[in-house]
PDB file of N, CA and C in Angstrom:
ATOM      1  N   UNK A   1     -10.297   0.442   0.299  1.00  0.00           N
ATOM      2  CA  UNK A   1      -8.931   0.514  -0.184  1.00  0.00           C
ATOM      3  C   UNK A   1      -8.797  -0.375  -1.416  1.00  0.00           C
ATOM      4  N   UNK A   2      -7.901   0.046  -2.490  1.00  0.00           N
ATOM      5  CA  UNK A   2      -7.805  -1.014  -3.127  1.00  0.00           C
ATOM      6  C   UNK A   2      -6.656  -0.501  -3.877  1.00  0.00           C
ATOM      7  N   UNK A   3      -5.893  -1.275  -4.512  1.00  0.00           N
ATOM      8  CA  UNK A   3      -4.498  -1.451  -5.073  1.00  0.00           C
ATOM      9  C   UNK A   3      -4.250  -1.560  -6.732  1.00  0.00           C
ATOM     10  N   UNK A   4      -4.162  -0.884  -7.441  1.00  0.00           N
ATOM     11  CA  UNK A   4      -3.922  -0.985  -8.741  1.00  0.00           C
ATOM     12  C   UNK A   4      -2.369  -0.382  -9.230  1.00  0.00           C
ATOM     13  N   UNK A   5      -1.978  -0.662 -10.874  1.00  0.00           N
ATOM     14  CA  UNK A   5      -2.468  -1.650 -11.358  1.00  0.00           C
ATOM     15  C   UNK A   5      -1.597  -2.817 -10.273  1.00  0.00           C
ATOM     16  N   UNK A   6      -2.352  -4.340 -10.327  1.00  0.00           N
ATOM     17  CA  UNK A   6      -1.685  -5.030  -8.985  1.00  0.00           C
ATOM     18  C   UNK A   6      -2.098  -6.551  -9.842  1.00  0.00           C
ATOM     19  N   UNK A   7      -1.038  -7.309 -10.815  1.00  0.00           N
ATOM     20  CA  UNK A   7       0.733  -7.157 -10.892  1.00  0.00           C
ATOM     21  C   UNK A   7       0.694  -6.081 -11.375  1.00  0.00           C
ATOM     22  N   UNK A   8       2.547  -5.379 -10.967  1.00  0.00           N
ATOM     23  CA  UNK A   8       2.816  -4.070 -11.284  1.00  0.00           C
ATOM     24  C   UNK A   8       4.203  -4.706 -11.453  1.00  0.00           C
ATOM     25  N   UNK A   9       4.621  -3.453 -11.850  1.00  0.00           N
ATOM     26  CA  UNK A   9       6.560  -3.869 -11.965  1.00  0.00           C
ATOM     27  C   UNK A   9       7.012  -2.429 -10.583  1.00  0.00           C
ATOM     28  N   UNK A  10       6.090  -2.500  -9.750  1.00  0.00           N
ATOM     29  CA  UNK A  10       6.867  -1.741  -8.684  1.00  0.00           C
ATOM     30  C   UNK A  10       6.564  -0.037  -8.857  1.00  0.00           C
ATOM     31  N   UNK A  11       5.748   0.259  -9.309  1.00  0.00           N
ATOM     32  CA  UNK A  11       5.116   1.686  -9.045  1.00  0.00           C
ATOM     33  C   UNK A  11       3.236   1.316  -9.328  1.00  0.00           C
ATOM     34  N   UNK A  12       2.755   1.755  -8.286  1.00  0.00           N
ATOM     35  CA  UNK A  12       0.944   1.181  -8.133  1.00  0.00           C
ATOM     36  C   UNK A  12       0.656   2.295  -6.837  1.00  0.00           C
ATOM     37  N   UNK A  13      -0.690   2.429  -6.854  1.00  0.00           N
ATOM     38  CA  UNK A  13      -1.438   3.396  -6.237  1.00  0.00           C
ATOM     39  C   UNK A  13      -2.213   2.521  -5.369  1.00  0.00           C
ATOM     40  N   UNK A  14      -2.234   3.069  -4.054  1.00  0.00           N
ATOM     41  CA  UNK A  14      -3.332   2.654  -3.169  1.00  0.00           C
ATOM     42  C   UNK A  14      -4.294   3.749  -3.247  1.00  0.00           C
ATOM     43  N   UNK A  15      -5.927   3.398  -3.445  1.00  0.00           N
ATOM     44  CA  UNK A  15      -6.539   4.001  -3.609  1.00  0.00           C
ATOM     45  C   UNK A  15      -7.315   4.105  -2.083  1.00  0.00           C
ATOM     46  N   UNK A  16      -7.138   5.081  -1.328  1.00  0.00           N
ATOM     47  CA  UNK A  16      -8.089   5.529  -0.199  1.00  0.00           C
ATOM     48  C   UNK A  16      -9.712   6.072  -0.901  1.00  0.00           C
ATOM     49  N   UNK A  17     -10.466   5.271  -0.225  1.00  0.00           N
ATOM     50  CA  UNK A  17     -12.247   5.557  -0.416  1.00  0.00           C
ATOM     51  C   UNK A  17     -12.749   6.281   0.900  1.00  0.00           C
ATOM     52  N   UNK A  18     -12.478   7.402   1.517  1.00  0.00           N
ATOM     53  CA  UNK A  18     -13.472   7.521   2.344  1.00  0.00           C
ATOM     54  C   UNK A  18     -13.897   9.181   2.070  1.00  0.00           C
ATOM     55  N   UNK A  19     -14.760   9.305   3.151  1.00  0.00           N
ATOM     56  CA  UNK A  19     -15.287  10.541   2.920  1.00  0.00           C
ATOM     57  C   UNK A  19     -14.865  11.612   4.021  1.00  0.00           C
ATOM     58  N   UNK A  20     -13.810  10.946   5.016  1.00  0.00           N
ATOM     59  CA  UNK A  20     -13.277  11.754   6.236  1.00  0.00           C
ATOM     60  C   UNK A  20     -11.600  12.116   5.736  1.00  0.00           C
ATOM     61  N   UNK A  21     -11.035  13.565   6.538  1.00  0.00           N
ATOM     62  CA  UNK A  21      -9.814  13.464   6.199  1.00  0.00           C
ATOM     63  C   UNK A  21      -9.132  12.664   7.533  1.00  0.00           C
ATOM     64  N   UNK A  22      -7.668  12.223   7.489  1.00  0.00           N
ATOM     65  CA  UNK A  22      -7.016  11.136   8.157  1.00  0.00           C
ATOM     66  C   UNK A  22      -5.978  11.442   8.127  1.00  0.00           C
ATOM     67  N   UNK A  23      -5.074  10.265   8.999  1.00  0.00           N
ATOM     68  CA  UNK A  23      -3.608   9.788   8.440  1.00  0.00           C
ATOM     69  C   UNK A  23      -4.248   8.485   7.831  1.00  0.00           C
ATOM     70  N   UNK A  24      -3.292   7.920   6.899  1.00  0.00           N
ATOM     71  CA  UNK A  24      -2.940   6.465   6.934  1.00  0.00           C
ATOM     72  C   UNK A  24      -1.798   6.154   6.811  1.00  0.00           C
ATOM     73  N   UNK A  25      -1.675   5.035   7.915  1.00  0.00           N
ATOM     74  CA  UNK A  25      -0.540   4.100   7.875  1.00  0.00           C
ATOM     75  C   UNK A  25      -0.375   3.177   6.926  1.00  0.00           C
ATOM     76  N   UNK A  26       0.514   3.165   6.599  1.00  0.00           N
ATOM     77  CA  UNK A  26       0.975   1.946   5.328  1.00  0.00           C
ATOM     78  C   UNK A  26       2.295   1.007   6.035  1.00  0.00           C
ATOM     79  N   UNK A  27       1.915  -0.206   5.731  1.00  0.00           N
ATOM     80  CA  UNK A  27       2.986  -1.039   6.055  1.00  0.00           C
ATOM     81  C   UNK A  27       3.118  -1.947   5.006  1.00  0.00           C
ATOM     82  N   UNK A  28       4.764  -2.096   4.768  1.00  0.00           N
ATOM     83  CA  UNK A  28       4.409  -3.330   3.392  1.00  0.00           C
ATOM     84  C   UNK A  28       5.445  -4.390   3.910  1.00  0.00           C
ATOM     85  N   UNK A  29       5.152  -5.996   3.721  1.00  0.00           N
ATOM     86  CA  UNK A  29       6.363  -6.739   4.043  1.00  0.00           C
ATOM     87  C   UNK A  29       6.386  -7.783   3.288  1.00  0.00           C
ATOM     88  N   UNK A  30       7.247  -8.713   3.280  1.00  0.00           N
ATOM     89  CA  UNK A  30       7.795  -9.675   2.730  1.00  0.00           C
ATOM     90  C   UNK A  30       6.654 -10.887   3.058  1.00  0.00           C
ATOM     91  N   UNK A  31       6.660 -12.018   2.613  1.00  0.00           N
ATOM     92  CA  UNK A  31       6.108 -13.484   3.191  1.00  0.00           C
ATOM     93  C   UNK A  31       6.673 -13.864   3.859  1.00  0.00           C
ATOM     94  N   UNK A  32       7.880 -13.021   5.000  1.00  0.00           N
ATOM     95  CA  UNK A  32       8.434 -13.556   5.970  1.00  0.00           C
ATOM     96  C   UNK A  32       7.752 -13.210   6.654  1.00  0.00           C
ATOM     97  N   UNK A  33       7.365 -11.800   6.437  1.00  0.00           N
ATOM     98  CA  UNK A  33       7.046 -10.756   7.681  1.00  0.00           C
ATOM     99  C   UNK A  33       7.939  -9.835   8.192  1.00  0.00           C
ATOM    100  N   UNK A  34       8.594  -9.863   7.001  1.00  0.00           N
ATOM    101  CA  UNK A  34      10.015  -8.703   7.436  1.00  0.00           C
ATOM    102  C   UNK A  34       9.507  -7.326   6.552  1.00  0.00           C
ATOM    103  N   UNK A  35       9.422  -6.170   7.253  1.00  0.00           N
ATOM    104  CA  UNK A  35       8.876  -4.721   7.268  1.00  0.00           C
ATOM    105  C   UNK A  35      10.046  -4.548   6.044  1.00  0.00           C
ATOM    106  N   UNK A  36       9.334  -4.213   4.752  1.00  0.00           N
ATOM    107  CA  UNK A  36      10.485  -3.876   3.898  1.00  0.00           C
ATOM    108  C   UNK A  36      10.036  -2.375   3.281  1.00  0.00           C
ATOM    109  N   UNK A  37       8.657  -1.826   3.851  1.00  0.00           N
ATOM    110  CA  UNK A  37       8.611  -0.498   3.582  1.00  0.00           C
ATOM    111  C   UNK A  37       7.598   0.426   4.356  1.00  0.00           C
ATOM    112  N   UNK A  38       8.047   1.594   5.343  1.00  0.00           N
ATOM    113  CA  UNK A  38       6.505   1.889   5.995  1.00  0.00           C
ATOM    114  C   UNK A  38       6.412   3.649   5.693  1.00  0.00           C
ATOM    115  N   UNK A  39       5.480   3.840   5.478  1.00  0.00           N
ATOM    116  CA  UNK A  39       5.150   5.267   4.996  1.00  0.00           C
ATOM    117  C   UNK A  39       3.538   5.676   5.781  1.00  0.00           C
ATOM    118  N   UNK A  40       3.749   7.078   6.064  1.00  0.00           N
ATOM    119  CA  UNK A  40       2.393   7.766   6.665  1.00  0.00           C
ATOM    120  C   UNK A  40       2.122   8.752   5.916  1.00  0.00           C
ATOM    121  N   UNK A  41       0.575   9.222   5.661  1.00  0.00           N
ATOM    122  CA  UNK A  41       0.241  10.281   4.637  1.00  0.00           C
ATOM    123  C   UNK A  41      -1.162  10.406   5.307  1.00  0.00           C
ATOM    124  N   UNK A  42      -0.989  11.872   5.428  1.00  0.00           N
ATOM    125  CA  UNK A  42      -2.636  12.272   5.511  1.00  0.00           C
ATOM    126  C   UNK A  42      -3.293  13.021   4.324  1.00  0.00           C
ATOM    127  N   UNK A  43      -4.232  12.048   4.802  1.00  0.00           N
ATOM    128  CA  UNK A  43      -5.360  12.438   3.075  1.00  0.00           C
ATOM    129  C   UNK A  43      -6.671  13.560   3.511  1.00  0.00           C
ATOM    130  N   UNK A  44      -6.813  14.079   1.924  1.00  0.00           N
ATOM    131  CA  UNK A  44      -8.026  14.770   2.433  1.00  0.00           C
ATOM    132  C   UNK A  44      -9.363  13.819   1.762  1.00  0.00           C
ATOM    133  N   UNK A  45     -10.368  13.086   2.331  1.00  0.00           N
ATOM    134  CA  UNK A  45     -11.256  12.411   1.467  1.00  0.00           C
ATOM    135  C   UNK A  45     -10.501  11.480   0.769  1.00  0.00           C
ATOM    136  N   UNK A  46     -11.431  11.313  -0.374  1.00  0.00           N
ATOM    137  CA  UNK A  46     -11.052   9.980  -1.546  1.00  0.00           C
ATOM    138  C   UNK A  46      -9.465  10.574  -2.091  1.00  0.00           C
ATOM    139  N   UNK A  47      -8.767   9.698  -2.330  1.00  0.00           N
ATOM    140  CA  UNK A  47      -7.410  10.280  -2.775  1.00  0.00           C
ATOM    141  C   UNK A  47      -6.558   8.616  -2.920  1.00  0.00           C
ATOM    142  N   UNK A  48      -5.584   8.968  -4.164  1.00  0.00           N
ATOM    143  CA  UNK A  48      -4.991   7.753  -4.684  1.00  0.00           C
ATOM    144  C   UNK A  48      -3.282   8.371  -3.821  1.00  0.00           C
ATOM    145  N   UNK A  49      -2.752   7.485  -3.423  1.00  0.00           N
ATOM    146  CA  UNK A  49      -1.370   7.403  -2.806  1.00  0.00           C
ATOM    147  C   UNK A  49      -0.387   6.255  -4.117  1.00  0.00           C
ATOM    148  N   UNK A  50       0.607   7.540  -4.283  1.00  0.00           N
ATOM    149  CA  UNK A  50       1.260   6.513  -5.414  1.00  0.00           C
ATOM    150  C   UNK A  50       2.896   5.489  -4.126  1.00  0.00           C
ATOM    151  N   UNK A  51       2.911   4.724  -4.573  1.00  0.00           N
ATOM    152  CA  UNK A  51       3.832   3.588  -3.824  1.00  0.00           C
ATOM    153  C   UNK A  51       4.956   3.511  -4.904  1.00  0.00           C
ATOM    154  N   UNK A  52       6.434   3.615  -4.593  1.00  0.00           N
ATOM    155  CA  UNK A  52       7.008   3.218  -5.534  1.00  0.00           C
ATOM    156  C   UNK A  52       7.817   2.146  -4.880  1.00  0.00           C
ATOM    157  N   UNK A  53       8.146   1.068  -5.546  1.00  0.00           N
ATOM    158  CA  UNK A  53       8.682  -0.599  -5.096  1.00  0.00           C
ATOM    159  C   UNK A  53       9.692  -0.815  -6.385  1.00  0.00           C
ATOM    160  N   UNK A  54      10.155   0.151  -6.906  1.00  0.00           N
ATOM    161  CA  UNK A  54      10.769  -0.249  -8.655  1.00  0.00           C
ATOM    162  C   UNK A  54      12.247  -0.753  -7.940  1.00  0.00           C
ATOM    163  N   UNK A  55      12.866  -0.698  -6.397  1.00  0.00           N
ATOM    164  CA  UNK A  55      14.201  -1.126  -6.505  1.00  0.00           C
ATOM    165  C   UNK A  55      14.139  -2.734  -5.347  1.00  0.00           C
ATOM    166  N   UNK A  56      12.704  -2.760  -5.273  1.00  0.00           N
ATOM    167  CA  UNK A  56      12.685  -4.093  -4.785  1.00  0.00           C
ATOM    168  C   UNK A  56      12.303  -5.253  -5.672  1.00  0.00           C
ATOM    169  N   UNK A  57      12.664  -7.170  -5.015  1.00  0.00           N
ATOM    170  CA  UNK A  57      12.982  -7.848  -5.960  1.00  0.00           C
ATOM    171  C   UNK A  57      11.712  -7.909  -6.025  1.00  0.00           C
ATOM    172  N   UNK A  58      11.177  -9.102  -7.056  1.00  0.00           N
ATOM    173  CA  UNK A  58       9.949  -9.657  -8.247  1.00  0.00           C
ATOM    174  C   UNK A  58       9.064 -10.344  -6.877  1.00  0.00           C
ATOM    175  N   UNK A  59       8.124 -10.380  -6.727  1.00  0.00           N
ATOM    176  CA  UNK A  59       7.423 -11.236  -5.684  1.00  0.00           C
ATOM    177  C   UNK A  59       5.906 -10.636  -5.292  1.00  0.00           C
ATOM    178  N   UNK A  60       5.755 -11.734  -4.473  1.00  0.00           N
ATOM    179  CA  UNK A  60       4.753 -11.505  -3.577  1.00  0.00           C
ATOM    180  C   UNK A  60       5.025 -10.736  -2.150  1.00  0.00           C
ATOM    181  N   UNK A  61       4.045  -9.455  -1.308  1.00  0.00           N
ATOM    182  CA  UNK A  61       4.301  -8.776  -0.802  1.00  0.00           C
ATOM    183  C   UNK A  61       2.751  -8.319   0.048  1.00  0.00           C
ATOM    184  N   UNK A  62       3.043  -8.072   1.025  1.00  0.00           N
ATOM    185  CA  UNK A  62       1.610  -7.623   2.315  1.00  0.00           C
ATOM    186  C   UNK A  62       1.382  -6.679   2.217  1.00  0.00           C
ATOM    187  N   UNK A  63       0.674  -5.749   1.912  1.00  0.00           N
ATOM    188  CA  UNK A  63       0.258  -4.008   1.970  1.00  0.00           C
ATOM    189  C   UNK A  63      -0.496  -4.134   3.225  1.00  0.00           C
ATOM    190  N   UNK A  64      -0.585  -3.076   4.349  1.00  0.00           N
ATOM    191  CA  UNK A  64      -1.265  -2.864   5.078  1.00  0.00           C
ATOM    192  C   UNK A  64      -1.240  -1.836   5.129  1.00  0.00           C
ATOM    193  N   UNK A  65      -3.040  -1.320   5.486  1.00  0.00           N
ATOM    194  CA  UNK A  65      -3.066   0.374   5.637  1.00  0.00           C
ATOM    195  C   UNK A  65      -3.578   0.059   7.139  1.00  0.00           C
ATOM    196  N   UNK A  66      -3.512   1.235   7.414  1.00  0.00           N
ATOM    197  CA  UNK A  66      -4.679   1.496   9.015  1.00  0.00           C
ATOM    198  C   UNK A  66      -4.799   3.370   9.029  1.00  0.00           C
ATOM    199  N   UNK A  67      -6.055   3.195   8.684  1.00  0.00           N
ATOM    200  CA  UNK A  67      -6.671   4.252   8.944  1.00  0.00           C
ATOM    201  C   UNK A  67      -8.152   4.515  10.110  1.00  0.00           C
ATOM    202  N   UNK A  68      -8.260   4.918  11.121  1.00  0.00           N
ATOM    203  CA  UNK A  68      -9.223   5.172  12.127  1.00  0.00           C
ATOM    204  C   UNK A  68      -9.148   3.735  12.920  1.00  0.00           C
ATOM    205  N   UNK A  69      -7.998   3.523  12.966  1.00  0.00           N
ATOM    206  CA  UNK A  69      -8.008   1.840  13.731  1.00  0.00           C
ATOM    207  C   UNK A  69      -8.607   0.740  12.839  1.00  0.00           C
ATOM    208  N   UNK A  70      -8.588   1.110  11.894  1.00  0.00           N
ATOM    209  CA  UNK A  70      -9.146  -0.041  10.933  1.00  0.00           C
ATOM    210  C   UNK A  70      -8.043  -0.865   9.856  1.00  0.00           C
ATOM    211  N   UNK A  71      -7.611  -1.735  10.203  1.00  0.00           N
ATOM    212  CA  UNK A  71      -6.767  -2.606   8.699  1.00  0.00           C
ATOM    213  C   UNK A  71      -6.874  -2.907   7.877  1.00  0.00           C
ATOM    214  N   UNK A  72      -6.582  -2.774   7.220  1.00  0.00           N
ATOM    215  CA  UNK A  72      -7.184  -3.290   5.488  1.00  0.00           C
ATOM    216  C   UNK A  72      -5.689  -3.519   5.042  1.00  0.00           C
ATOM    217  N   UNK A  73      -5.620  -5.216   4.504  1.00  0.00           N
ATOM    218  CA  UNK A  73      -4.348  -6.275   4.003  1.00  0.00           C
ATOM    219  C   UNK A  73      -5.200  -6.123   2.591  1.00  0.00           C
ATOM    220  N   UNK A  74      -3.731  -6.478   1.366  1.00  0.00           N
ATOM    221  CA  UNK A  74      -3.466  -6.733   0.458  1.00  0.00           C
ATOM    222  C   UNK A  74      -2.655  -7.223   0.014  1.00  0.00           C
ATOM    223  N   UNK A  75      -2.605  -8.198  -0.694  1.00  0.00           N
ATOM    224  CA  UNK A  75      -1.565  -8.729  -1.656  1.00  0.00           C
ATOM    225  C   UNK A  75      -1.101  -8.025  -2.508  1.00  0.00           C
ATOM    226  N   UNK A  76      -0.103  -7.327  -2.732  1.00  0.00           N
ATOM    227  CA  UNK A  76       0.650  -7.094  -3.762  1.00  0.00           C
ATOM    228  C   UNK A  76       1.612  -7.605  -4.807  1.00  0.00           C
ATOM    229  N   UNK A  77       1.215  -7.935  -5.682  1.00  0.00           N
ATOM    230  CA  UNK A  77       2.568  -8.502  -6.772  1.00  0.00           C
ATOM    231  C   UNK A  77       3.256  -8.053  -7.659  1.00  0.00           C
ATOM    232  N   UNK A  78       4.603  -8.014  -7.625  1.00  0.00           N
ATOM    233  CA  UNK A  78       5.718  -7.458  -8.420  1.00  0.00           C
ATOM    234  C   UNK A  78       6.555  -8.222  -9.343  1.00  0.00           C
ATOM    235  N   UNK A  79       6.075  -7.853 -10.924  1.00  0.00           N
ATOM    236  CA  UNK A  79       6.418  -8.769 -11.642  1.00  0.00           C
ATOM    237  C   UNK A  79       7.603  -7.874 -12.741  1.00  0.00           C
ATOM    238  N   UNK A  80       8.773  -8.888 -13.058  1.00  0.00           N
ATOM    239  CA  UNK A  80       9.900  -7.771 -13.608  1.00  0.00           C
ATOM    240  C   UNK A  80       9.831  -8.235 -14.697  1.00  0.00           C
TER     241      UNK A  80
END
């Protein structure tokens, strides 16, 4: 997985790498830990998921995917 461009001003792509089709779960939250966005998408293979964040504030932020029971965290940053 990986996250570009990441600072963003609130529109960035998670890039899914695999070679199976899926769901993935996406979870994104605050440095509280407060759920401020959750979305599901099934992919076929390698495939970029666009995220849009353009009406949330400037900060630091948790991306989580889970795909096949697996987590994969990211930092995300949103710079205005």
């Amino acid at each position: 997985f990986n996250v570009f461009p990441n600072p963003n001003s609130g529109q960035f792509e998670l890039e899914v790498l695999t070679e199976d089709a899926g769901e993935v779960s996406i979870l994104i939250t605050d440095l509280l830990g407060r759920t401020v966005l959750t979305q599901t998408q099934n992919i076929n293979s390698n495939q970029r998921i666009s995220i849009d964040m353009q009406s949330f504030t400037a900060g630091q932020y948790i991306l989580k995917a889970e795909m096949y029971g697996q987590v994969y965290v990211k930092k995300v940053v949103l710079v205005k």
